[in-house]
C-alpha atoms as a PDB file:
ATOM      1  CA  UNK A   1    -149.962  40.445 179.039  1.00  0.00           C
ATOM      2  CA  UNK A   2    -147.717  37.828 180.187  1.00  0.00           C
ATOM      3  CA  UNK A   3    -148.499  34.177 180.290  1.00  0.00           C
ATOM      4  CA  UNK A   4    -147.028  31.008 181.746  1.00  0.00           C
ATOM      5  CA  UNK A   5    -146.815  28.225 179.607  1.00  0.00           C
ATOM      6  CA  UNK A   6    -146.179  24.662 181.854  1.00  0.00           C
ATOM      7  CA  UNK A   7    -146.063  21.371 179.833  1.00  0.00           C
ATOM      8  CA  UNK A   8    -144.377  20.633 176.581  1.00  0.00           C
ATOM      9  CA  UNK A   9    -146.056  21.477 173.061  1.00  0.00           C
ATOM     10  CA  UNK A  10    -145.861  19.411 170.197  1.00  0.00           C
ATOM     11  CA  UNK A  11    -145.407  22.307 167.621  1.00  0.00           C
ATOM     12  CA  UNK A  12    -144.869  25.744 168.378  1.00  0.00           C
ATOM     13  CA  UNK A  13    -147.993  26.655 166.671  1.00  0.00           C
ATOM     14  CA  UNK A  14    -149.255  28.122 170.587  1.00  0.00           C
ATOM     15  CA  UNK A  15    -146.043  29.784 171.110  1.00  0.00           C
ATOM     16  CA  UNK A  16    -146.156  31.386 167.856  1.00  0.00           C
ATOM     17  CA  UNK A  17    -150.164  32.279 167.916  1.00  0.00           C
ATOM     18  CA  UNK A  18    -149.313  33.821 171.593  1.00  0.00           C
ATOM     19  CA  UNK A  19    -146.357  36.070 170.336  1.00  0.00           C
ATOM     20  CA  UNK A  20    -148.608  37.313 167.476  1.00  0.00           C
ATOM     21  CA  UNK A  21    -151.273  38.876 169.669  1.00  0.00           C
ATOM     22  CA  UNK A  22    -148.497  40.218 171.229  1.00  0.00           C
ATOM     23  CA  UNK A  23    -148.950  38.431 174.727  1.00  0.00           C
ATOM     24  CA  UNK A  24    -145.854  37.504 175.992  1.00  0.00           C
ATOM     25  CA  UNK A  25    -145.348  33.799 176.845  1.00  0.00           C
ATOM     26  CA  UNK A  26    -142.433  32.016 179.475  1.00  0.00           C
ATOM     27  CA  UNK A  27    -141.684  28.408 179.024  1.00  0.00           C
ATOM     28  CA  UNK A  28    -141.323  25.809 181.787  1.00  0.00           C
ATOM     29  CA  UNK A  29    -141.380  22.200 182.343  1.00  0.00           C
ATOM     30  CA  UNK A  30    -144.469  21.470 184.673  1.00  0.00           C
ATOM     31  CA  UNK A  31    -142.695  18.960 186.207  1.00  0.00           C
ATOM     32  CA  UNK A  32    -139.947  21.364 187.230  1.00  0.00           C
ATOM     33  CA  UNK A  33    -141.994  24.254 188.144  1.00  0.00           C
ATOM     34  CA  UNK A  34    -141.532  25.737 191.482  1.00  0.00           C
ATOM     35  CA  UNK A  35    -144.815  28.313 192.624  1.00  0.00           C
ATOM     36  CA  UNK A  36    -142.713  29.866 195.014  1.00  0.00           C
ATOM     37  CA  UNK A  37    -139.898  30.798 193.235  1.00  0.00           C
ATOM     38  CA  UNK A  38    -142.112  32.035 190.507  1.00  0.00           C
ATOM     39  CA  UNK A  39    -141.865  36.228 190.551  1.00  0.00           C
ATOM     40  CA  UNK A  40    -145.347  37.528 192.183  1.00  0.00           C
ATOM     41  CA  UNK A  41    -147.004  39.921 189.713  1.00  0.00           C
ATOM     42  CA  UNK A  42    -145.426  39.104 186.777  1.00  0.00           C
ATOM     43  CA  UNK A  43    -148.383  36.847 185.133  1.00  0.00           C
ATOM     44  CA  UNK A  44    -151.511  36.947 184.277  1.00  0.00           C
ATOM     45  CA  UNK A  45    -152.807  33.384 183.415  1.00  0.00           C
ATOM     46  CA  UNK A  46    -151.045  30.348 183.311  1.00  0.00           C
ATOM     47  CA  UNK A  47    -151.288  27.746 180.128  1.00  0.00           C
ATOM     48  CA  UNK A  48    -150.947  23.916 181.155  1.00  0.00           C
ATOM     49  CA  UNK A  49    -150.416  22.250 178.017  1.00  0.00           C
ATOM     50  CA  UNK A  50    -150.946  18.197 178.020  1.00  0.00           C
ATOM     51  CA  UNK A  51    -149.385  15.960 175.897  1.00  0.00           C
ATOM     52  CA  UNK A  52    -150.769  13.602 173.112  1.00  0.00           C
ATOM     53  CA  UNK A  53    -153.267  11.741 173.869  1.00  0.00           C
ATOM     54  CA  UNK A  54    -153.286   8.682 175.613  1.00  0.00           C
ATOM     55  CA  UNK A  55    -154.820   6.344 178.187  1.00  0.00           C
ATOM     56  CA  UNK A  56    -155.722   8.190 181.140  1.00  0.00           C
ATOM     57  CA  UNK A  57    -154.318  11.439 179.640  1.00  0.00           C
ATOM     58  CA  UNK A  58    -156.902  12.635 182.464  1.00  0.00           C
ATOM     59  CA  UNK A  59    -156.364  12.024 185.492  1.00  0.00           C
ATOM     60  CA  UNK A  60    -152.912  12.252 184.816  1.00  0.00           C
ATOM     61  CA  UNK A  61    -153.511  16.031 184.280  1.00  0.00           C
ATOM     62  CA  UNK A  62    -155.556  16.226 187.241  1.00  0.00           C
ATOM     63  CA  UNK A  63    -152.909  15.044 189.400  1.00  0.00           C
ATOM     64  CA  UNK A  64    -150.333  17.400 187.769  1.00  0.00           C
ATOM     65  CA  UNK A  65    -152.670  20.080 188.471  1.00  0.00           C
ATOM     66  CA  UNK A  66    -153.249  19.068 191.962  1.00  0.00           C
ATOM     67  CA  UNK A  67    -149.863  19.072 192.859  1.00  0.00           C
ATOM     68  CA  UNK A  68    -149.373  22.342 191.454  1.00  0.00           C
ATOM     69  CA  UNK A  69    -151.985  23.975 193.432  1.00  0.00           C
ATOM     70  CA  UNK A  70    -151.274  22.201 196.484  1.00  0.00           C
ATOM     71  CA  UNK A  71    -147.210  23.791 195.562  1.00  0.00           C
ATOM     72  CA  UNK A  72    -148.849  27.211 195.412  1.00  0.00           C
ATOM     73  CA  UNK A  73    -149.851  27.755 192.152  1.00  0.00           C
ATOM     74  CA  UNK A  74    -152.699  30.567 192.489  1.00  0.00           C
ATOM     75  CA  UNK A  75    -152.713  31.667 188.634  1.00  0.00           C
ATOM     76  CA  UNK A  76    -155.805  31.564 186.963  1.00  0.00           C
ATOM     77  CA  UNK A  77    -154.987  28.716 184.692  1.00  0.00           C
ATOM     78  CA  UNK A  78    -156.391  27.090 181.438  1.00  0.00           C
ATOM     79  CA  UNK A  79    -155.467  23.516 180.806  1.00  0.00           C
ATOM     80  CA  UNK A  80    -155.044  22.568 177.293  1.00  0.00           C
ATOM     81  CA  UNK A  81    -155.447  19.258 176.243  1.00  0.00           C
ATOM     82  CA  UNK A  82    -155.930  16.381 173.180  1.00  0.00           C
ATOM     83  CA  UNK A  83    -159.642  15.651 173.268  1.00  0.00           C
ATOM     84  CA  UNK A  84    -161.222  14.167 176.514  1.00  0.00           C
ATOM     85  CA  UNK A  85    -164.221  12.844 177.172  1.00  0.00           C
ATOM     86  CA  UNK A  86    -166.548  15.044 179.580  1.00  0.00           C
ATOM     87  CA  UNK A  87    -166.207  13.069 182.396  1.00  0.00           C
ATOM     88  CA  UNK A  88    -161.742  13.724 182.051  1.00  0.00           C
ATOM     89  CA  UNK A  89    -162.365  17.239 181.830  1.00  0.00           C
ATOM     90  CA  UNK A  90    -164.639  17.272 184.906  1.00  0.00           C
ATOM     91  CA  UNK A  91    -161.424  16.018 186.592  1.00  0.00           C
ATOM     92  CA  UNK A  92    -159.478  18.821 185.127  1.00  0.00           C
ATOM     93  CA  UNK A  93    -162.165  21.718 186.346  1.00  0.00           C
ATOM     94  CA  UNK A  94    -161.947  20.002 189.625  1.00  0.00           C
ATOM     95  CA  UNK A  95    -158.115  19.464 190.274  1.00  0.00           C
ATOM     96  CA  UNK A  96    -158.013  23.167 190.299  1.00  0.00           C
ATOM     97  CA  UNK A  97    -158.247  24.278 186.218  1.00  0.00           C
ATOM     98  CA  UNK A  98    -160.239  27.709 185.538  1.00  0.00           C
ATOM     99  CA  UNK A  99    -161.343  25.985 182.075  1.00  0.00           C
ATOM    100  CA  UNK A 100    -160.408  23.463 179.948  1.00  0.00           C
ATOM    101  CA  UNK A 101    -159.662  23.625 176.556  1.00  0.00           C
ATOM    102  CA  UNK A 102    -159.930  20.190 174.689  1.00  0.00           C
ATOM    103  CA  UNK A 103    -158.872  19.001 170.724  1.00  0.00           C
ATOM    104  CA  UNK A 104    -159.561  20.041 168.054  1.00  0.00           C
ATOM    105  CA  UNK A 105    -160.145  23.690 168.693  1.00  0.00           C
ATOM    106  CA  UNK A 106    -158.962  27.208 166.770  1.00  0.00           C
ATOM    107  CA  UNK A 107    -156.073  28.937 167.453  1.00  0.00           C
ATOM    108  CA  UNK A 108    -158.323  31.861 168.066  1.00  0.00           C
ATOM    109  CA  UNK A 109    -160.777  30.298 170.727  1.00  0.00           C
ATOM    110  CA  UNK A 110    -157.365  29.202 172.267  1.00  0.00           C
ATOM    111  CA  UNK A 111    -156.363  33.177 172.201  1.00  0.00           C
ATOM    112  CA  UNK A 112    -159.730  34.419 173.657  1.00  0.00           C
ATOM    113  CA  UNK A 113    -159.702  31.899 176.588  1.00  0.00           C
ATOM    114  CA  UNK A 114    -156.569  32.866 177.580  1.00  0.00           C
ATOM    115  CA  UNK A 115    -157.700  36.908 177.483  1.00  0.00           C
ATOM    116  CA  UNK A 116    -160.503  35.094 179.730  1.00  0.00           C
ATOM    117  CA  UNK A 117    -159.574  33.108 181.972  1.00  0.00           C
ATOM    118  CA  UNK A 118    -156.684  36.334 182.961  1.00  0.00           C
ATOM    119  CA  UNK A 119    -159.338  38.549 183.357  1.00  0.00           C
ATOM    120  CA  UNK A 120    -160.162  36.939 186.831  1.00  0.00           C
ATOM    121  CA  UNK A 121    -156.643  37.901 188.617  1.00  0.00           C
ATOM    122  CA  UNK A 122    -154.873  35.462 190.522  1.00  0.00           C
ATOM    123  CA  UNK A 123    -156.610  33.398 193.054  1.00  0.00           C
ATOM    124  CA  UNK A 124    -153.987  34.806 196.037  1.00  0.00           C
ATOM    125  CA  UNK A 125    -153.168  38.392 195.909  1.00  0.00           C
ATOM    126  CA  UNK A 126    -150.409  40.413 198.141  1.00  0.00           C
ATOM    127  CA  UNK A 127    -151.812  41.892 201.228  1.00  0.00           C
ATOM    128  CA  UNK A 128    -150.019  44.852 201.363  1.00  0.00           C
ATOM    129  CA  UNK A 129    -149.243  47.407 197.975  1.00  0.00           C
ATOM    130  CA  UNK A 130    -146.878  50.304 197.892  1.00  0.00           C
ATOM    131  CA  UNK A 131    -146.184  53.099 195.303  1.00  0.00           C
ATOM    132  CA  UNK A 132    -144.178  56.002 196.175  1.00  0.00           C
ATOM    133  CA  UNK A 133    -144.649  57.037 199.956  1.00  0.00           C
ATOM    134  CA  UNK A 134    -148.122  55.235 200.329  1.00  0.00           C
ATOM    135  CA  UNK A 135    -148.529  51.812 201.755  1.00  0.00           C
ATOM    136  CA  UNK A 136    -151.950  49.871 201.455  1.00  0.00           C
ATOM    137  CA  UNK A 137    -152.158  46.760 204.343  1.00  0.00           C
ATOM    138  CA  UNK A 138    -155.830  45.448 202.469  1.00  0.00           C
ATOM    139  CA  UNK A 139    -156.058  42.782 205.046  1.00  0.00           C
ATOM    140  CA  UNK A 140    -156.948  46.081 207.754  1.00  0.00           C
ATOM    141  CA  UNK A 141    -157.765  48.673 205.600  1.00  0.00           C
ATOM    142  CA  UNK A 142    -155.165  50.753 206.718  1.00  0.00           C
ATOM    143  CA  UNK A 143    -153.452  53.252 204.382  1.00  0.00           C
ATOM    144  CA  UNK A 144    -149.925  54.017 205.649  1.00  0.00           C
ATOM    145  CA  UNK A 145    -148.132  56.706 204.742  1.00  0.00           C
ATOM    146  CA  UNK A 146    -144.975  59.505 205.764  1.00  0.00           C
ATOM    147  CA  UNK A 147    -147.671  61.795 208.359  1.00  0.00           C
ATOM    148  CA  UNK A 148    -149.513  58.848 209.889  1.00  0.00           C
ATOM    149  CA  UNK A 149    -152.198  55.892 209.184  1.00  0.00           C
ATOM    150  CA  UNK A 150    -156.279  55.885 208.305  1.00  0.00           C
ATOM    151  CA  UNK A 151    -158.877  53.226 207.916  1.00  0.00           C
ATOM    152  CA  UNK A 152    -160.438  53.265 204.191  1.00  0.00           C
ATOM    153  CA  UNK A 153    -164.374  52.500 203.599  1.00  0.00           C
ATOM    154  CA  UNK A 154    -164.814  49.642 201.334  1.00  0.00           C
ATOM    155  CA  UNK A 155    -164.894  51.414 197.866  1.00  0.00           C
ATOM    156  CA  UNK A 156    -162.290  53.712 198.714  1.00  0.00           C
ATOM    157  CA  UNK A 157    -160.231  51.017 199.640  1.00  0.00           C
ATOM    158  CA  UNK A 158    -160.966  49.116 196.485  1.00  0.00           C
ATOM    159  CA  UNK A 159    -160.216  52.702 193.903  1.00  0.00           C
ATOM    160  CA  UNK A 160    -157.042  53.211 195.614  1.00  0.00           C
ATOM    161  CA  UNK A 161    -156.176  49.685 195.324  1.00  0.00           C
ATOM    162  CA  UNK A 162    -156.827  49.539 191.614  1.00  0.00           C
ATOM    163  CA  UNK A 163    -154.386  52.809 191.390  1.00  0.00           C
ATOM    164  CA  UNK A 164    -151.726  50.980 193.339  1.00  0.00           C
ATOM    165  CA  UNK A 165    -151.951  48.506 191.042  1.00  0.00           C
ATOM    166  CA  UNK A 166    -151.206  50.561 188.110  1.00  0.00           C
ATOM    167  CA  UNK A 167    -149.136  53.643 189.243  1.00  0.00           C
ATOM    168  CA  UNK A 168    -148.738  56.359 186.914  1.00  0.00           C
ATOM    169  CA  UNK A 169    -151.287  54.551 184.454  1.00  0.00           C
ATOM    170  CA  UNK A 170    -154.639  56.270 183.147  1.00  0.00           C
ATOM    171  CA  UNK A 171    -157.376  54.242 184.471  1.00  0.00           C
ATOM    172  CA  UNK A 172    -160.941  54.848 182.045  1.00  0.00           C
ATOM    173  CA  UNK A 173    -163.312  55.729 183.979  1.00  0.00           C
ATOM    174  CA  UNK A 174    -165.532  53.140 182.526  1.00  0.00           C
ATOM    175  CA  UNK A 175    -163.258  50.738 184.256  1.00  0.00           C
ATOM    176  CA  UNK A 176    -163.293  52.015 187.268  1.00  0.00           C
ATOM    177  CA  UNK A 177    -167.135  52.348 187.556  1.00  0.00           C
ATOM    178  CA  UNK A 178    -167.070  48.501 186.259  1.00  0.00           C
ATOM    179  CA  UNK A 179    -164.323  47.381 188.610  1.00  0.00           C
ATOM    180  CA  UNK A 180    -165.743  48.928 192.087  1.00  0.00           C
ATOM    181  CA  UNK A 181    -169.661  48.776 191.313  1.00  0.00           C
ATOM    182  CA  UNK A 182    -169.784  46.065 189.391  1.00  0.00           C
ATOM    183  CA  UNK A 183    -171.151  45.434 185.049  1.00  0.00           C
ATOM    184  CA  UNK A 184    -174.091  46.832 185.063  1.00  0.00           C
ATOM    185  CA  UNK A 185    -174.305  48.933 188.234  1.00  0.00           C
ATOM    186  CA  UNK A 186    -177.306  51.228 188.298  1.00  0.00           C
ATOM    187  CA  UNK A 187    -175.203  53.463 190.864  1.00  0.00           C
ATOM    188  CA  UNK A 188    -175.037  57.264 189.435  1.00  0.00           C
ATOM    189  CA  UNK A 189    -171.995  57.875 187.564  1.00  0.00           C
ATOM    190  CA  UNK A 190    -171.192  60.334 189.555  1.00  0.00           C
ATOM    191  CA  UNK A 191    -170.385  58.315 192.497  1.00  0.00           C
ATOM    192  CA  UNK A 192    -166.592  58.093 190.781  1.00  0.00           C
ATOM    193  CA  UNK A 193    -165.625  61.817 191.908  1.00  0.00           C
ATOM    194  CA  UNK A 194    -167.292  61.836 195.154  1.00  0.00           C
ATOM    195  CA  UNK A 195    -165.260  58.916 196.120  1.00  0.00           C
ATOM    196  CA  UNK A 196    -161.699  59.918 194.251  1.00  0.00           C
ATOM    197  CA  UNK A 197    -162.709  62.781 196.172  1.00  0.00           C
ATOM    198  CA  UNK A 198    -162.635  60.949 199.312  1.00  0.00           C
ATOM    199  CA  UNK A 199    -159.556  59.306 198.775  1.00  0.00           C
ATOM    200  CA  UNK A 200    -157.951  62.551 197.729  1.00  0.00           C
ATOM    201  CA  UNK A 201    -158.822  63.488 201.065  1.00  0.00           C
ATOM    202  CA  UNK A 202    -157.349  60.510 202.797  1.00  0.00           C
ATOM    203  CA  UNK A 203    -154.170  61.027 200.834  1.00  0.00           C
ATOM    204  CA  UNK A 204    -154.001  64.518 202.541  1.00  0.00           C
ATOM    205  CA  UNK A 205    -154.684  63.047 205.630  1.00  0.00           C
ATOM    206  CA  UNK A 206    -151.777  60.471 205.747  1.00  0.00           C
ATOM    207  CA  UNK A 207    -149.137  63.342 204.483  1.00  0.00           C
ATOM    208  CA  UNK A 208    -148.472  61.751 201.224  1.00  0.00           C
ATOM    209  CA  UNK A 209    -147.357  63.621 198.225  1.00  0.00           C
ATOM    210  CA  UNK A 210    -149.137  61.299 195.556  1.00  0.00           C
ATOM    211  CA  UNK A 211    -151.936  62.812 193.434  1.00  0.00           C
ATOM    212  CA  UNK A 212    -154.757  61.301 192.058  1.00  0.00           C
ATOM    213  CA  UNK A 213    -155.571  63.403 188.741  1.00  0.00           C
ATOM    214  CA  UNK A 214    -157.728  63.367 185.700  1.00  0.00           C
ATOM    215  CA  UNK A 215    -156.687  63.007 182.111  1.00  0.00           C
ATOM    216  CA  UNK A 216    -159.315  64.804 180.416  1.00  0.00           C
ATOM    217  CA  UNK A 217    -161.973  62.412 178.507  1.00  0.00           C
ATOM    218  CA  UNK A 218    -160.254  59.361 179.288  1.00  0.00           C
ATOM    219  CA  UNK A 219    -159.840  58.294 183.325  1.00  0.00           C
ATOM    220  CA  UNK A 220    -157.799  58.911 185.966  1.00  0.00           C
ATOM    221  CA  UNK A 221    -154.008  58.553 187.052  1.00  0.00           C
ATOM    222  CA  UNK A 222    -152.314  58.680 190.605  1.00  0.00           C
ATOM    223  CA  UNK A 223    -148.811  60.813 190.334  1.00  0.00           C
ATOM    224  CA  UNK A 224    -146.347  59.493 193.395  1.00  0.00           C
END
């Protein structure tokens, strides 16, 4: 995991805590932070750390935070800040924060709010994904490839997006049943190889060489 961390810190205590759960952690000015020059796909939460507290710490964190959305900023982000009364960190949840995490707190609620809040995914995704010779437009539906085109139903579209997502990587298939049908689905568990099924087929269809194969007791993998 790889985090963005806006705003300065007054220790590296978060820094340090970050690196030790071995979540990797850039450093920027929040001031000087530019959304669109940011690389897409790189992180998966952002951290906007306030500084010591003072009058209207606030709403001056709200407008920071507003201005970074309104720049672009689609990360899902936690704002960390000294302690604020509820009504400040309603101003914080509503400028555009996924949660708000105020003084004093542990270093480990910190950690588990940040594996949280980057669960969600960014707020703006790419429409189109490509690995090897496939292209995925998700806006249409349309998976592109070397022998032609072909419109994906609504779970096939969302398996082969997850695999696009994570070429060459062994997907559980406890994930994907929990990513496409949702936590507690009562769908059979079978449903997972009649639709990688499916999209096996759709593969063939568009003339693409990738695979999508099984690893044996743990998930799934697609080979481009």
């Amino acid at each position: 995991m790889r985090v963005l961390l806006l705003g300065p810190t007054e220790n590296e205590k978060i820094p340090q805590a970050l690196r030790r759960e071995h979540i990797l952690c850039d450093r920027i000015d929040a001031a000087a932070c530019d959304p669109g020059a940011l690389p897409a796909g790189v992180y998966d939460a952002c951290l906007l750390v306030a500084c010591a507290a003072d009058k209207g710490a606030g709403a001056q964190l709200a407008q920071q935070l507003t201005q970074l959305r309104e720049k672009g900023l689609s990360l899902p982000l936690l704002a960390v800040c000294p302690h604020l009364p509820a009504r400040d960190r309603i101003l914080v949840l509503d400028a555009g924060a996924d949660d708000v995490l105020s003084a004093p707190f542990l270093m480990g609620e910190l950690l588990a709010r940040v594996r949280a809040v980057s669960r969600r995914g960014p707020l703006l995704q790419p429409s189109l994904l490509a690995a090897g010779d496939l292209t995925l437009d998700r806006s249409t539906c349309m998976l592109h490839s070397q022998g032609g085109e072909i419109r994906l139903s609504g779970k096939e579209l969302q398996l082969l997006e997850l695999f696009l997502l994570h070429p060459g990587k062994v997907l559980p298939r406890a994930m994907l049943q929990q990513k496409v049908w949702g936590l507690g689905s009562t769908s059979a568990y079978n449903n997972i190889e009649v639709y990688l099924s499916l999209v096996r087929r759709r593969l063939r269809a568009v003339g693409s060489s990738a695979q999508i194969h099984a690893e044996r007791g743990v998930g799934y993998y697609l080979d481009v």
